[in-house]
PDB file of N, CA and C in Angstrom:
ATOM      1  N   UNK A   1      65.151 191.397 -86.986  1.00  0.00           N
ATOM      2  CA  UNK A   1      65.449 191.133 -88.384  1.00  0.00           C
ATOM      3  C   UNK A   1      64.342 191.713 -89.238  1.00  0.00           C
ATOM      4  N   UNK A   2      65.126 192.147 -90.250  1.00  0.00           N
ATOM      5  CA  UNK A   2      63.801 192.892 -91.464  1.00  0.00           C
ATOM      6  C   UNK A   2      63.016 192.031 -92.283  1.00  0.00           C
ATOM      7  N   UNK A   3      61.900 192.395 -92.607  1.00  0.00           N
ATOM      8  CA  UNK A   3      61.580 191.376 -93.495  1.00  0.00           C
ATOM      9  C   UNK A   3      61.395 191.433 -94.892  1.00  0.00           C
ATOM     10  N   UNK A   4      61.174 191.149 -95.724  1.00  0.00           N
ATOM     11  CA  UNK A   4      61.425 191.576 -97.434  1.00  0.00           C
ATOM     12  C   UNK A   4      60.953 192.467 -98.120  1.00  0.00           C
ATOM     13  N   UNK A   5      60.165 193.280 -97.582  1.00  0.00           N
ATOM     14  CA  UNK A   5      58.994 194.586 -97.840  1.00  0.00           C
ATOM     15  C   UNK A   5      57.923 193.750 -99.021  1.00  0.00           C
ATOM     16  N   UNK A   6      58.121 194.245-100.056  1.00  0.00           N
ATOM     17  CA  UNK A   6      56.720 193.808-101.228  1.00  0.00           C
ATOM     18  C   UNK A   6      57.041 192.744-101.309  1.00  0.00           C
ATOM     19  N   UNK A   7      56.109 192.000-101.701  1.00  0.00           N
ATOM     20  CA  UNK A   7      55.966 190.776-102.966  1.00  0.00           C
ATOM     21  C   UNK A   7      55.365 191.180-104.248  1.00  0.00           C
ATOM     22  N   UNK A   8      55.951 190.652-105.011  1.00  0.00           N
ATOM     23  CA  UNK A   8      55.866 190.813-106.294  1.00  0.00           C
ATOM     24  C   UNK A   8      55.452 189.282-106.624  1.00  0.00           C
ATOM     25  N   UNK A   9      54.104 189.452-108.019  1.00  0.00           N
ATOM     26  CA  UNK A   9      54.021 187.977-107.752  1.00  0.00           C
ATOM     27  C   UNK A   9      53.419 188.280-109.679  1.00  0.00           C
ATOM     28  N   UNK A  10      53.853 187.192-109.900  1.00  0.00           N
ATOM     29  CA  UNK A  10      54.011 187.157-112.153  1.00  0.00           C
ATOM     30  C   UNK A  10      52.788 185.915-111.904  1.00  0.00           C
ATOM     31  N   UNK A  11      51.858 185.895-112.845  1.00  0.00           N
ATOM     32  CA  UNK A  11      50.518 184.741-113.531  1.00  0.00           C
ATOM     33  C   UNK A  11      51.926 184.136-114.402  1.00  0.00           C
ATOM     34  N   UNK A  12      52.322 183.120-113.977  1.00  0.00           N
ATOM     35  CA  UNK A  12      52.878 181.755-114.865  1.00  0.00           C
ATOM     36  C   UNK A  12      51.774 181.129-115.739  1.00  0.00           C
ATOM     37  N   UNK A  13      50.903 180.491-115.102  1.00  0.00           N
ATOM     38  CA  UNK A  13      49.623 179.679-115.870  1.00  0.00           C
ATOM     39  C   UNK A  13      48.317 179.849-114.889  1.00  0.00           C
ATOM     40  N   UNK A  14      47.512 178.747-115.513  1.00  0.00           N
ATOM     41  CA  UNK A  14      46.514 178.389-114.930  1.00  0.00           C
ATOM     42  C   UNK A  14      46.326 177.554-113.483  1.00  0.00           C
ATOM     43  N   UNK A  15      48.267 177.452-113.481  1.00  0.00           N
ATOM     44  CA  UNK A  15      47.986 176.577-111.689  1.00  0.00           C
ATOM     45  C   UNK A  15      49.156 176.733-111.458  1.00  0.00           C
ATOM     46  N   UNK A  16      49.554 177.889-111.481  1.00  0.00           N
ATOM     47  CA  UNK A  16      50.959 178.096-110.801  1.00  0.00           C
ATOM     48  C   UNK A  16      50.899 179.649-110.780  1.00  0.00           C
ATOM     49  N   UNK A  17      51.911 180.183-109.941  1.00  0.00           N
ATOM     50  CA  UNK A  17      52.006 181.407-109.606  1.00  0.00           C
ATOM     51  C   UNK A  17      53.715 182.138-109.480  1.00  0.00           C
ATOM     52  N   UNK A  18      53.717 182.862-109.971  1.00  0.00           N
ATOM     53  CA  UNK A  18      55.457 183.120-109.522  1.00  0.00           C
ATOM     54  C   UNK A  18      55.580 184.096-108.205  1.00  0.00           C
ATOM     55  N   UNK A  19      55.993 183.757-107.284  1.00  0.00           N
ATOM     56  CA  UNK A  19      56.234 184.668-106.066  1.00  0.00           C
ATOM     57  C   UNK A  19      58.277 185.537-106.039  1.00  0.00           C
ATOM     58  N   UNK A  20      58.049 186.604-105.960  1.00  0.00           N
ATOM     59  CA  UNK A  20      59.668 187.037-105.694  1.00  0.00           C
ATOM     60  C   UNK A  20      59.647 187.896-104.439  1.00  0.00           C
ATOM     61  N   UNK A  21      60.718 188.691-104.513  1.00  0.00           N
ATOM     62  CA  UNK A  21      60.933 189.712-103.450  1.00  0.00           C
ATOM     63  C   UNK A  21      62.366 190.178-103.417  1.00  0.00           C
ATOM     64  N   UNK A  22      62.316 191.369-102.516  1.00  0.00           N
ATOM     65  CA  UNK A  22      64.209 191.569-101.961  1.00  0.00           C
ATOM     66  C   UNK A  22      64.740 191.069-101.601  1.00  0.00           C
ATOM     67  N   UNK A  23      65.742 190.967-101.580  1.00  0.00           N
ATOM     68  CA  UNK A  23      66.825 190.352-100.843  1.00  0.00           C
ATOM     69  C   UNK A  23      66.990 191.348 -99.371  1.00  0.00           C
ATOM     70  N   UNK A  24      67.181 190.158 -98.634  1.00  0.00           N
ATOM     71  CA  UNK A  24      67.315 190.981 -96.904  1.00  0.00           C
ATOM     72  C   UNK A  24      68.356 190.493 -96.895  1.00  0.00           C
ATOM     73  N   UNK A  25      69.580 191.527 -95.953  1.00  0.00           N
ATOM     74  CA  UNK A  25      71.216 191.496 -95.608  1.00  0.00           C
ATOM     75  C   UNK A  25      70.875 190.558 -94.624  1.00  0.00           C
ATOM     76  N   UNK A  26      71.552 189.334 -94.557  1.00  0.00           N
ATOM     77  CA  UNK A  26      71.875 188.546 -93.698  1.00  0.00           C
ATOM     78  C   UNK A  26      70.934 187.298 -93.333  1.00  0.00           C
ATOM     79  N   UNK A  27      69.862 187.311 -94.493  1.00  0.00           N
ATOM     80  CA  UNK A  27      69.122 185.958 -94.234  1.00  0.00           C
ATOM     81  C   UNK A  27      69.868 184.505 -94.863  1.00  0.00           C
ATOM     82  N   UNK A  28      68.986 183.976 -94.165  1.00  0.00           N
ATOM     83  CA  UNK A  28      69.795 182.756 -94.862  1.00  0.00           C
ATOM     84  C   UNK A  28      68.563 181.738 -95.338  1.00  0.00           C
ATOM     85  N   UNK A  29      67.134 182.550 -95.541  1.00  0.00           N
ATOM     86  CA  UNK A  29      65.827 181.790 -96.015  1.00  0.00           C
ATOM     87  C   UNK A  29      64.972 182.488 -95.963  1.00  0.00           C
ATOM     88  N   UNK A  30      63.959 181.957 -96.503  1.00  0.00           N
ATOM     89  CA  UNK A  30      62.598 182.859 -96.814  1.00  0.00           C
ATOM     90  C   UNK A  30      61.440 182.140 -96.466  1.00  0.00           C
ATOM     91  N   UNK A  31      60.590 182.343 -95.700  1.00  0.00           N
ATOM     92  CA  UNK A  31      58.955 181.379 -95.804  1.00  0.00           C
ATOM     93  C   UNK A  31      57.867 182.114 -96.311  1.00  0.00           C
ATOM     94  N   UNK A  32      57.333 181.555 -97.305  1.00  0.00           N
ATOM     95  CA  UNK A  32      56.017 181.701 -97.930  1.00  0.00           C
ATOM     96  C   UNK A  32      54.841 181.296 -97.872  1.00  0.00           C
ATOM     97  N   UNK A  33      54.140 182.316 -97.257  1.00  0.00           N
ATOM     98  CA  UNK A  33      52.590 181.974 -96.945  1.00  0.00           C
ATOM     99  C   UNK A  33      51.833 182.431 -97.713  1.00  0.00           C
ATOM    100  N   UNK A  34      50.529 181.360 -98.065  1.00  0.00           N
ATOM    101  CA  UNK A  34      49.427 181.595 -98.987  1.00  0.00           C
ATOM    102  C   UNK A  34      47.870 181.781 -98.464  1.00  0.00           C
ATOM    103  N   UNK A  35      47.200 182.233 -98.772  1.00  0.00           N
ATOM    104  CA  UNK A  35      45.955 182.467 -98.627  1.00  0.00           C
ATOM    105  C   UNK A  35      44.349 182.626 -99.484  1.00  0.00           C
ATOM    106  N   UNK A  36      43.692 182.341 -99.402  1.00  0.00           N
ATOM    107  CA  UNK A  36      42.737 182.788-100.593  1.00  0.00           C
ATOM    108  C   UNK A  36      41.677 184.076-100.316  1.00  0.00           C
ATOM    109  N   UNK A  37      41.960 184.547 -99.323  1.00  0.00           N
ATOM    110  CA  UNK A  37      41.434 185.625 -99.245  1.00  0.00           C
ATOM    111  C   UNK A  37      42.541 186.318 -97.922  1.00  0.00           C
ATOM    112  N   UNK A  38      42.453 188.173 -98.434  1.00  0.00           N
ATOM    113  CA  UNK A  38      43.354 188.985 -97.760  1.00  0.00           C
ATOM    114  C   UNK A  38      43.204 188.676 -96.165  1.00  0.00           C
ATOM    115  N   UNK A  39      42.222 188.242 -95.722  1.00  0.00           N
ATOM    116  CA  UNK A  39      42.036 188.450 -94.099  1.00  0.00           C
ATOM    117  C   UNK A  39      42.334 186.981 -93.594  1.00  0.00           C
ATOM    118  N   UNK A  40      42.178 186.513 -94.314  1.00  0.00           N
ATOM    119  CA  UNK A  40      42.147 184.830 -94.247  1.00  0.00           C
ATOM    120  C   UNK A  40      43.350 184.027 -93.358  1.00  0.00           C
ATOM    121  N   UNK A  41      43.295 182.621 -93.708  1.00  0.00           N
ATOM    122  CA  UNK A  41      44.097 182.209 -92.544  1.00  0.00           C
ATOM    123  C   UNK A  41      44.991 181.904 -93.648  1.00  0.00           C
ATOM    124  N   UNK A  42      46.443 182.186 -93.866  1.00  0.00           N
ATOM    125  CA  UNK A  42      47.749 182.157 -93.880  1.00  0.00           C
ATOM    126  C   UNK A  42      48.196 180.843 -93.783  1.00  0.00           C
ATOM    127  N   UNK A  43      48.873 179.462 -94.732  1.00  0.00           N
ATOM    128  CA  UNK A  43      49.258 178.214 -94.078  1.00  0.00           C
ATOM    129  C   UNK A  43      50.633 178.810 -95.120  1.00  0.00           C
ATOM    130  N   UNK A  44      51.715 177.783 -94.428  1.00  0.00           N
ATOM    131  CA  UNK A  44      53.063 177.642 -95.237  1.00  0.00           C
ATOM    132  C   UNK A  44      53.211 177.130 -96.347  1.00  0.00           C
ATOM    133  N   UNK A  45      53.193 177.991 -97.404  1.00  0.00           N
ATOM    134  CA  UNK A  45      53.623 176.879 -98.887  1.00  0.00           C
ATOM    135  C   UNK A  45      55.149 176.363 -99.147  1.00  0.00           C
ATOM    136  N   UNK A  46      56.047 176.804 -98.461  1.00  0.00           N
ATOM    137  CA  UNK A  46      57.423 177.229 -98.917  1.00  0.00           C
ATOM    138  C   UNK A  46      58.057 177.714 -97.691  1.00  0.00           C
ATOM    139  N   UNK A  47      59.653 177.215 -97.709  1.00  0.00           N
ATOM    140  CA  UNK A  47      60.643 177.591 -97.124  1.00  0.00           C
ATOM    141  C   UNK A  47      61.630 177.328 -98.297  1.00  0.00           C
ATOM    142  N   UNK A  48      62.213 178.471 -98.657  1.00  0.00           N
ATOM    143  CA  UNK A  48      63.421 178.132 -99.584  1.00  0.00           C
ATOM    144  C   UNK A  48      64.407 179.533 -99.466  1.00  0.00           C
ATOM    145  N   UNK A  49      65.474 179.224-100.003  1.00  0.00           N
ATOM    146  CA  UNK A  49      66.628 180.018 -99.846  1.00  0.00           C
ATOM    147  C   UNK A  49      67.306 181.328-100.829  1.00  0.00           C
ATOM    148  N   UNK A  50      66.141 181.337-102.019  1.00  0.00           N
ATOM    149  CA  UNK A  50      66.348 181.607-103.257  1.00  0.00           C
ATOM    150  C   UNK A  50      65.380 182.877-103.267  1.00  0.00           C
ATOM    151  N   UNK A  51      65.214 183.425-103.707  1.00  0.00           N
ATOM    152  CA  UNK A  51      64.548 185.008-104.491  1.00  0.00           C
ATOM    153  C   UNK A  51      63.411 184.816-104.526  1.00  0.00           C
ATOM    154  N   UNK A  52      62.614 183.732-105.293  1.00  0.00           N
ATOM    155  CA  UNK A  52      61.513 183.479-106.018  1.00  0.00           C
ATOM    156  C   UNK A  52      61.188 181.727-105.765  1.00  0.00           C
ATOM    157  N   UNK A  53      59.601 181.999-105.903  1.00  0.00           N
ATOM    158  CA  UNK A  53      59.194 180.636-105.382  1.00  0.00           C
ATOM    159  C   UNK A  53      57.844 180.214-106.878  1.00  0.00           C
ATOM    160  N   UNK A  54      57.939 179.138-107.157  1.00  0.00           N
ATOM    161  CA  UNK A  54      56.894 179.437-107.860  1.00  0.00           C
ATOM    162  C   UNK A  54      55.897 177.911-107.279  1.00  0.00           C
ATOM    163  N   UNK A  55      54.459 178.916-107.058  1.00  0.00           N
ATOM    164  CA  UNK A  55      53.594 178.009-106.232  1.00  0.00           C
ATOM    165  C   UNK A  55      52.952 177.046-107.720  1.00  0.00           C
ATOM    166  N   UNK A  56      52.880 175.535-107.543  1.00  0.00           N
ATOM    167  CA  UNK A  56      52.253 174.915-108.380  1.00  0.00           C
ATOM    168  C   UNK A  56      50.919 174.596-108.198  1.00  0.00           C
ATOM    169  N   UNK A  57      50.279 173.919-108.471  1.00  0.00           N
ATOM    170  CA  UNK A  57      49.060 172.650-108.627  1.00  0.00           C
ATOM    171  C   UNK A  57      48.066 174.011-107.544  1.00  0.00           C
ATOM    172  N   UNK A  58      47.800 175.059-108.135  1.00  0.00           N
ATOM    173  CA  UNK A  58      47.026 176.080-107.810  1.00  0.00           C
ATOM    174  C   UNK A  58      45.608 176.078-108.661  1.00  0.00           C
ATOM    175  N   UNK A  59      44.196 176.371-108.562  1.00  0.00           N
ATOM    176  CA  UNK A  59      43.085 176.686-109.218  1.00  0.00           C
ATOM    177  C   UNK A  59      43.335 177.443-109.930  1.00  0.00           C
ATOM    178  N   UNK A  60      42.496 177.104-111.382  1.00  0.00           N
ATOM    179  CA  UNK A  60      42.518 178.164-112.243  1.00  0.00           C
ATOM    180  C   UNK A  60      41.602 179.297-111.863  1.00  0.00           C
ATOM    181  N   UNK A  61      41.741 180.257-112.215  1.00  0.00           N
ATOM    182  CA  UNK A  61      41.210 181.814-112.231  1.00  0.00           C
ATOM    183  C   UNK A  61      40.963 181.970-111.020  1.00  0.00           C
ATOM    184  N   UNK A  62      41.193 181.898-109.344  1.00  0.00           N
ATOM    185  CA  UNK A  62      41.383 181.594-108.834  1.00  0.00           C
ATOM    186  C   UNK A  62      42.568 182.452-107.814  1.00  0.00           C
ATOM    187  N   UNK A  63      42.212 183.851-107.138  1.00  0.00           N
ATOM    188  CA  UNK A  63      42.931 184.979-106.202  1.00  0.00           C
ATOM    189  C   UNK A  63      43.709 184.176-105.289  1.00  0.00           C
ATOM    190  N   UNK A  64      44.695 184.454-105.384  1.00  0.00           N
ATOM    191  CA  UNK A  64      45.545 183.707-103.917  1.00  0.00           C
ATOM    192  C   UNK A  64      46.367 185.403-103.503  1.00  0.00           C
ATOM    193  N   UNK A  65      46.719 185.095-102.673  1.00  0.00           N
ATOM    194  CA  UNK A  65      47.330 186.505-101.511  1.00  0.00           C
ATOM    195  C   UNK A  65      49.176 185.629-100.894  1.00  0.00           C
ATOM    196  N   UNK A  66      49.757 185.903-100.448  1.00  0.00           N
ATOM    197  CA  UNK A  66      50.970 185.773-100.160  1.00  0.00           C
ATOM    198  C   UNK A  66      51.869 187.093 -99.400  1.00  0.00           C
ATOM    199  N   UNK A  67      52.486 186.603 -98.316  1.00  0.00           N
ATOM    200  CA  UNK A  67      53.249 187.128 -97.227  1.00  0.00           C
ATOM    201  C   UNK A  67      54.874 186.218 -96.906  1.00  0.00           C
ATOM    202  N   UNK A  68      55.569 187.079 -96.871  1.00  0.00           N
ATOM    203  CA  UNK A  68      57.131 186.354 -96.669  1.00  0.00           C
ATOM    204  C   UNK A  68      56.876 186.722 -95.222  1.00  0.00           C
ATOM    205  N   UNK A  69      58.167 185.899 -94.554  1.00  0.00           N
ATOM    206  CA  UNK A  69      58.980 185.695 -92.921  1.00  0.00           C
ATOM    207  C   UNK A  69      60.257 185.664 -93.603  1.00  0.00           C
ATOM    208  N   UNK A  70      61.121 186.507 -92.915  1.00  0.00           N
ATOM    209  CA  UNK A  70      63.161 186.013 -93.605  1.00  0.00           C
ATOM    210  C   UNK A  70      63.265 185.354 -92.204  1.00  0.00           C
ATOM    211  N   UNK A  71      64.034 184.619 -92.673  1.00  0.00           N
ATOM    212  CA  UNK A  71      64.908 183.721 -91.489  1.00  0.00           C
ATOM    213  C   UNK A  71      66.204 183.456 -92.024  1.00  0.00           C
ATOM    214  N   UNK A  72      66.986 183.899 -90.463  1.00  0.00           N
ATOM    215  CA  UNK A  72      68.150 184.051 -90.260  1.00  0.00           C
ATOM    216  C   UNK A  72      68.626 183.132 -89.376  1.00  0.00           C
ATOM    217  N   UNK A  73      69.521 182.071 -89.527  1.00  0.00           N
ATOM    218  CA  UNK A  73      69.593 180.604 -88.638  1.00  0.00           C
ATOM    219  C   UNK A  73      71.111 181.611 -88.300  1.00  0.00           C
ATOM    220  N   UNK A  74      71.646 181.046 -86.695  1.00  0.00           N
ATOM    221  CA  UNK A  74      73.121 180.760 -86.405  1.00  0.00           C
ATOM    222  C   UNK A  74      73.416 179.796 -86.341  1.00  0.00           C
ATOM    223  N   UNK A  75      74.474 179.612 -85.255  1.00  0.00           N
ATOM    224  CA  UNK A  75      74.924 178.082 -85.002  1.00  0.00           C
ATOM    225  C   UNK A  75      73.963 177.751 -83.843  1.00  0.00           C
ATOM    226  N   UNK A  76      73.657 178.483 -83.152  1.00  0.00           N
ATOM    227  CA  UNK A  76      72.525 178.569 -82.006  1.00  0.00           C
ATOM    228  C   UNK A  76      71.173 178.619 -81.638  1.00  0.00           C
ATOM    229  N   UNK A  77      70.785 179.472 -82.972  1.00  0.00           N
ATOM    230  CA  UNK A  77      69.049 180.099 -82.887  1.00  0.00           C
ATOM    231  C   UNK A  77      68.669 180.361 -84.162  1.00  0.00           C
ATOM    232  N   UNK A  78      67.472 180.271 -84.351  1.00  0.00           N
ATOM    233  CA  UNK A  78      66.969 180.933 -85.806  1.00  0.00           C
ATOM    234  C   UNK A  78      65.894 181.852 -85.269  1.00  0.00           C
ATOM    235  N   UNK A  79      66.023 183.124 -86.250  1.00  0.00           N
ATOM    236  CA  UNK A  79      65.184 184.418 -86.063  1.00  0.00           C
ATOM    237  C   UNK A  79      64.465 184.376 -86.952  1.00  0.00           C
ATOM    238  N   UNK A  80      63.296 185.150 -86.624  1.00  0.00           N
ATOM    239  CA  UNK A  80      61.923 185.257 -87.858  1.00  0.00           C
ATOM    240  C   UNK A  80      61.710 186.512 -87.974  1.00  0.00           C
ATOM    241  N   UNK A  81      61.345 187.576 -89.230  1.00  0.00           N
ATOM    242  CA  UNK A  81      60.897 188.569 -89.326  1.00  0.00           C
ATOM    243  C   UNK A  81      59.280 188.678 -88.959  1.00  0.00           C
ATOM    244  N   UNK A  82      58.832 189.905 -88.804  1.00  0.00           N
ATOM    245  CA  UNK A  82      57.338 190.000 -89.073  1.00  0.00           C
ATOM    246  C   UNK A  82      57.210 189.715 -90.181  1.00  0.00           C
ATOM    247  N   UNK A  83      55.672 189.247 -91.186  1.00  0.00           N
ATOM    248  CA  UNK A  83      55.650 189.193 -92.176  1.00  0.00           C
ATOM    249  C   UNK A  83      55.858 190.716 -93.160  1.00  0.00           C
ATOM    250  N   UNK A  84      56.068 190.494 -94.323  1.00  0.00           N
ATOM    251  CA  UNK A  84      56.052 191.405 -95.322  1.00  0.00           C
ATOM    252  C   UNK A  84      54.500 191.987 -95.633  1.00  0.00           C
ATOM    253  N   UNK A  85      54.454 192.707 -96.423  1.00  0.00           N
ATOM    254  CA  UNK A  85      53.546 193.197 -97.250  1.00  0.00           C
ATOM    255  C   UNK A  85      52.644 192.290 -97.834  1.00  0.00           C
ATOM    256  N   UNK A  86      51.265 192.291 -97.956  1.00  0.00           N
ATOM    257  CA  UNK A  86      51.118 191.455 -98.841  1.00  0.00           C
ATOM    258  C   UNK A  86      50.838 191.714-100.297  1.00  0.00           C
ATOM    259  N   UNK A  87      51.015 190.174-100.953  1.00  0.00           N
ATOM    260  CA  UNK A  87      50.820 190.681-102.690  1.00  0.00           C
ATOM    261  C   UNK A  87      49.993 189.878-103.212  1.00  0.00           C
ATOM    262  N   UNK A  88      49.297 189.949-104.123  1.00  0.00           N
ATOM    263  CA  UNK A  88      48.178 189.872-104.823  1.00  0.00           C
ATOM    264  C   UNK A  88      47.995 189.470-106.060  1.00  0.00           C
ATOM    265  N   UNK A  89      47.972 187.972-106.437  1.00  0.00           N
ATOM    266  CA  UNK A  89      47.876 187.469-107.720  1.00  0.00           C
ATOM    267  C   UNK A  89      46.226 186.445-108.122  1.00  0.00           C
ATOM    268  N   UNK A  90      45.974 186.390-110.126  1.00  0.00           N
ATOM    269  CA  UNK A  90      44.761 185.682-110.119  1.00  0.00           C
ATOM    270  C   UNK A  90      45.388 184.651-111.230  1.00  0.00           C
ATOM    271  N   UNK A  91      45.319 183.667-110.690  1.00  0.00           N
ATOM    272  CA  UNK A  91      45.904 182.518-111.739  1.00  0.00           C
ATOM    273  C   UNK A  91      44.833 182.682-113.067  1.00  0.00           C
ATOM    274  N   UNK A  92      45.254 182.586-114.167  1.00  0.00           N
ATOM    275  CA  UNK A  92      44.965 182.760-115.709  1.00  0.00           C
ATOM    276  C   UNK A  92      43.706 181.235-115.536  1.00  0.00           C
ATOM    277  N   UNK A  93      42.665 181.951-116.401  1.00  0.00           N
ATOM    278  CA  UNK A  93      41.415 181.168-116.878  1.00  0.00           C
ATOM    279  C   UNK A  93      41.712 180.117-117.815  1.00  0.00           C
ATOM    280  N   UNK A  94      41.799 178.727-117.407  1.00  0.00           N
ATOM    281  CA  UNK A  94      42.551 177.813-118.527  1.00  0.00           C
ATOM    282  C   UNK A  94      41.247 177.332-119.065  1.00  0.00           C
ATOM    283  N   UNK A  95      39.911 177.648-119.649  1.00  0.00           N
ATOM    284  CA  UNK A  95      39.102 177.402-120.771  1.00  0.00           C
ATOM    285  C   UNK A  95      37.808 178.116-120.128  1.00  0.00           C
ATOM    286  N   UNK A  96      36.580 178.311-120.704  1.00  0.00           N
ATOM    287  CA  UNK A  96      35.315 178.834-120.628  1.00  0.00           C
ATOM    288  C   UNK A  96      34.644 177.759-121.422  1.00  0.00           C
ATOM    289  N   UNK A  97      33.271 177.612-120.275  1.00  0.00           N
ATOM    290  CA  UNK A  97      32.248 177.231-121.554  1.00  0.00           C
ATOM    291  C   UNK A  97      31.141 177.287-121.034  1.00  0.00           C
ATOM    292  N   UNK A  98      30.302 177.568-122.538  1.00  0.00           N
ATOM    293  CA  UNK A  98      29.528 178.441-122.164  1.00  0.00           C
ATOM    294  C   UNK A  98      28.239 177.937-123.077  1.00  0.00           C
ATOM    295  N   UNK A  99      27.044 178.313-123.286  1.00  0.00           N
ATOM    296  CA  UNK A  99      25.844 177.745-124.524  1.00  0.00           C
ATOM    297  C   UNK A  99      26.137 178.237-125.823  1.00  0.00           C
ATOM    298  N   UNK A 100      25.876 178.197-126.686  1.00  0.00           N
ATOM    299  CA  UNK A 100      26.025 178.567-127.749  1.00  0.00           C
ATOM    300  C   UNK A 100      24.881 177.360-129.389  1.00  0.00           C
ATOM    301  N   UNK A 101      24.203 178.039-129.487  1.00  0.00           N
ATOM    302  CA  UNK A 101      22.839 177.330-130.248  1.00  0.00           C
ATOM    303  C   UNK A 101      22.602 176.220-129.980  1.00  0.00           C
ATOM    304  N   UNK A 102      21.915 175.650-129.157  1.00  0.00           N
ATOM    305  CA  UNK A 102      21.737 174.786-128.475  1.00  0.00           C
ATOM    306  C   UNK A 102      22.877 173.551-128.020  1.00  0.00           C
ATOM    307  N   UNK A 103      24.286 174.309-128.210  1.00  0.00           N
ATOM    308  CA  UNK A 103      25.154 173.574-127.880  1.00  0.00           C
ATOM    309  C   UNK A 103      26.063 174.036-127.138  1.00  0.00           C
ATOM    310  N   UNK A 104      27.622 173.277-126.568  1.00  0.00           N
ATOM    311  CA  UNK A 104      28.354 173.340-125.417  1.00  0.00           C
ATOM    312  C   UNK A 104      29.381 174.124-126.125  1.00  0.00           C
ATOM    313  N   UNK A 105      30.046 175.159-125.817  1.00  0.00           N
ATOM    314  CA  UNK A 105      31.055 176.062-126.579  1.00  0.00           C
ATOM    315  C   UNK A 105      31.750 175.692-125.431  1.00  0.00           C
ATOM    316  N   UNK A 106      33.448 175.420-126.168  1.00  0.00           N
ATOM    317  CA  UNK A 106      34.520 175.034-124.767  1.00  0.00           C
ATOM    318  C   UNK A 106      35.415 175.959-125.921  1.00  0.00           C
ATOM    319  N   UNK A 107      35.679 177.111-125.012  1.00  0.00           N
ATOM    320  CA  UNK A 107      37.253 177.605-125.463  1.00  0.00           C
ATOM    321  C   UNK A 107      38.348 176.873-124.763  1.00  0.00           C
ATOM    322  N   UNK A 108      39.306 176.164-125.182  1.00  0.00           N
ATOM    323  CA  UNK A 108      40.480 175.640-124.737  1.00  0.00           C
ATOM    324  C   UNK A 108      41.647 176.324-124.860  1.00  0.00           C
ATOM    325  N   UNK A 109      42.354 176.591-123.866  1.00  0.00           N
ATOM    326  CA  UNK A 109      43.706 177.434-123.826  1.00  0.00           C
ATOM    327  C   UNK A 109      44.545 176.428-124.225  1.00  0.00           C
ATOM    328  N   UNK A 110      45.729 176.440-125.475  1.00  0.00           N
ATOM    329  CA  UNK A 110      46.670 176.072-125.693  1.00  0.00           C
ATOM    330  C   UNK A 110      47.717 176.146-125.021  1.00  0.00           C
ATOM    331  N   UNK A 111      48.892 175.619-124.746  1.00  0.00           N
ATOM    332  CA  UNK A 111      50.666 176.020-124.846  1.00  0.00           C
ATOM    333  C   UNK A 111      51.158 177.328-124.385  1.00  0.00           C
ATOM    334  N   UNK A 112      50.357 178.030-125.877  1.00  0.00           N
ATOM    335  CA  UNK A 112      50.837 179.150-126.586  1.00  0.00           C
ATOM    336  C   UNK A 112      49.672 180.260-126.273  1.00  0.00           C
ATOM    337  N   UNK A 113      48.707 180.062-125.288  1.00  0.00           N
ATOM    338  CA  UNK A 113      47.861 181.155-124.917  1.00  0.00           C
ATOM    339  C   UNK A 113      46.360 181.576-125.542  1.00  0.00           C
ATOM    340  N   UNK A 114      46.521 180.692-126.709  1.00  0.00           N
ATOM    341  CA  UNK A 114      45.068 180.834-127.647  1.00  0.00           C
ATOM    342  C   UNK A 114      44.474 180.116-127.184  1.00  0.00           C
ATOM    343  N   UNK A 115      42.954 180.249-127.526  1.00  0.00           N
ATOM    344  CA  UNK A 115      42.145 179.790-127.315  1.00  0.00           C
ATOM    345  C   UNK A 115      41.623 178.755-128.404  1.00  0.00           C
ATOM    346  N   UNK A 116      41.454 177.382-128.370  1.00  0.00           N
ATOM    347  CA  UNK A 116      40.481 177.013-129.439  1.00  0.00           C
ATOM    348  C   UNK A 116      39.261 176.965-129.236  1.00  0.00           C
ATOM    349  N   UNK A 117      38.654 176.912-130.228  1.00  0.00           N
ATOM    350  CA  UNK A 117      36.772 176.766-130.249  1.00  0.00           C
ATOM    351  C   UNK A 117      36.663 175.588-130.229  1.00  0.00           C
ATOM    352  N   UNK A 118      35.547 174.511-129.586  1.00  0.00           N
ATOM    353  CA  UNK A 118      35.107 173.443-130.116  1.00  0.00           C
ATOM    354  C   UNK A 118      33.394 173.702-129.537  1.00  0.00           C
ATOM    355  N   UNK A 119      33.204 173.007-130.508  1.00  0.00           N
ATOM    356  CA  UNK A 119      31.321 172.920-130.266  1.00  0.00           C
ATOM    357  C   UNK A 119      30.970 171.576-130.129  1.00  0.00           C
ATOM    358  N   UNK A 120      30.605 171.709-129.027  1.00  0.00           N
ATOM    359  CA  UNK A 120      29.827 169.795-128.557  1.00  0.00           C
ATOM    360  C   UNK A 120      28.324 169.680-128.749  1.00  0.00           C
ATOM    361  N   UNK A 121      27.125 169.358-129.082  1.00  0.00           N
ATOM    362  CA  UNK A 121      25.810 169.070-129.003  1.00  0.00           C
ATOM    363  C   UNK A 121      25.165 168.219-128.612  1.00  0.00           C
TER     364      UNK A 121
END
């Protein structure tokens, strides 16, 4: 059995990740493995049946790596592909802070992607 070639993977937020891929003729599921570094050890985030997975409650700013398996169940056996390709996402920086005249500068990410300023002392 083939397995999904690329992953394609979209920055949702600061703790989530969107994972997709091809569609393979004749699967009937997909497993998704995560990692935090390319060489690293691989655990299961996901088995689902659908296109796209989106990983939650992830670190902000924060490289994760990802590899599919298709699986193909009968009435008898289930088959596993080799893994896919891997793909390469950095979850979005949800605030900085930093000194600023003898005080605490916190940029805060909104909703809507802006940043606010606040100054603590």
């Amino acid at each position: 059995m083939a397995g999904p070639g690329s992953v394609k993977l979209a920055n949702s937020s600061a703790t989530s990740l969107k994972v997709s891929w091809s569609k393979v003729s004749g699967a009937t599921g997909y497993e998704i493995y995560r990692a935090t570094s390319q060489s690293g050890s691989y655990t299961k985030a996901a088995t689902v049946s659908l296109l796209t997975f989106t990983d939650k409650s992830l670190k902000s700013g924060k490289t994760y790596y990802y590899k599919i398996k298709t699986i193909q169940k009968t009435t008898d056996k289930t088959y596993k592909s080799s893994y896919s390709g891997i793909g390469k996402a950095t979850t979005k920086v949800d605030y900085y802070i930093g000194n600023k005249n003898s005080g605490i500068l916190h940029l805060i990410k909104n909703n809507y992607g802006v940043f606010r300023r606040i100054i603590t002392h």
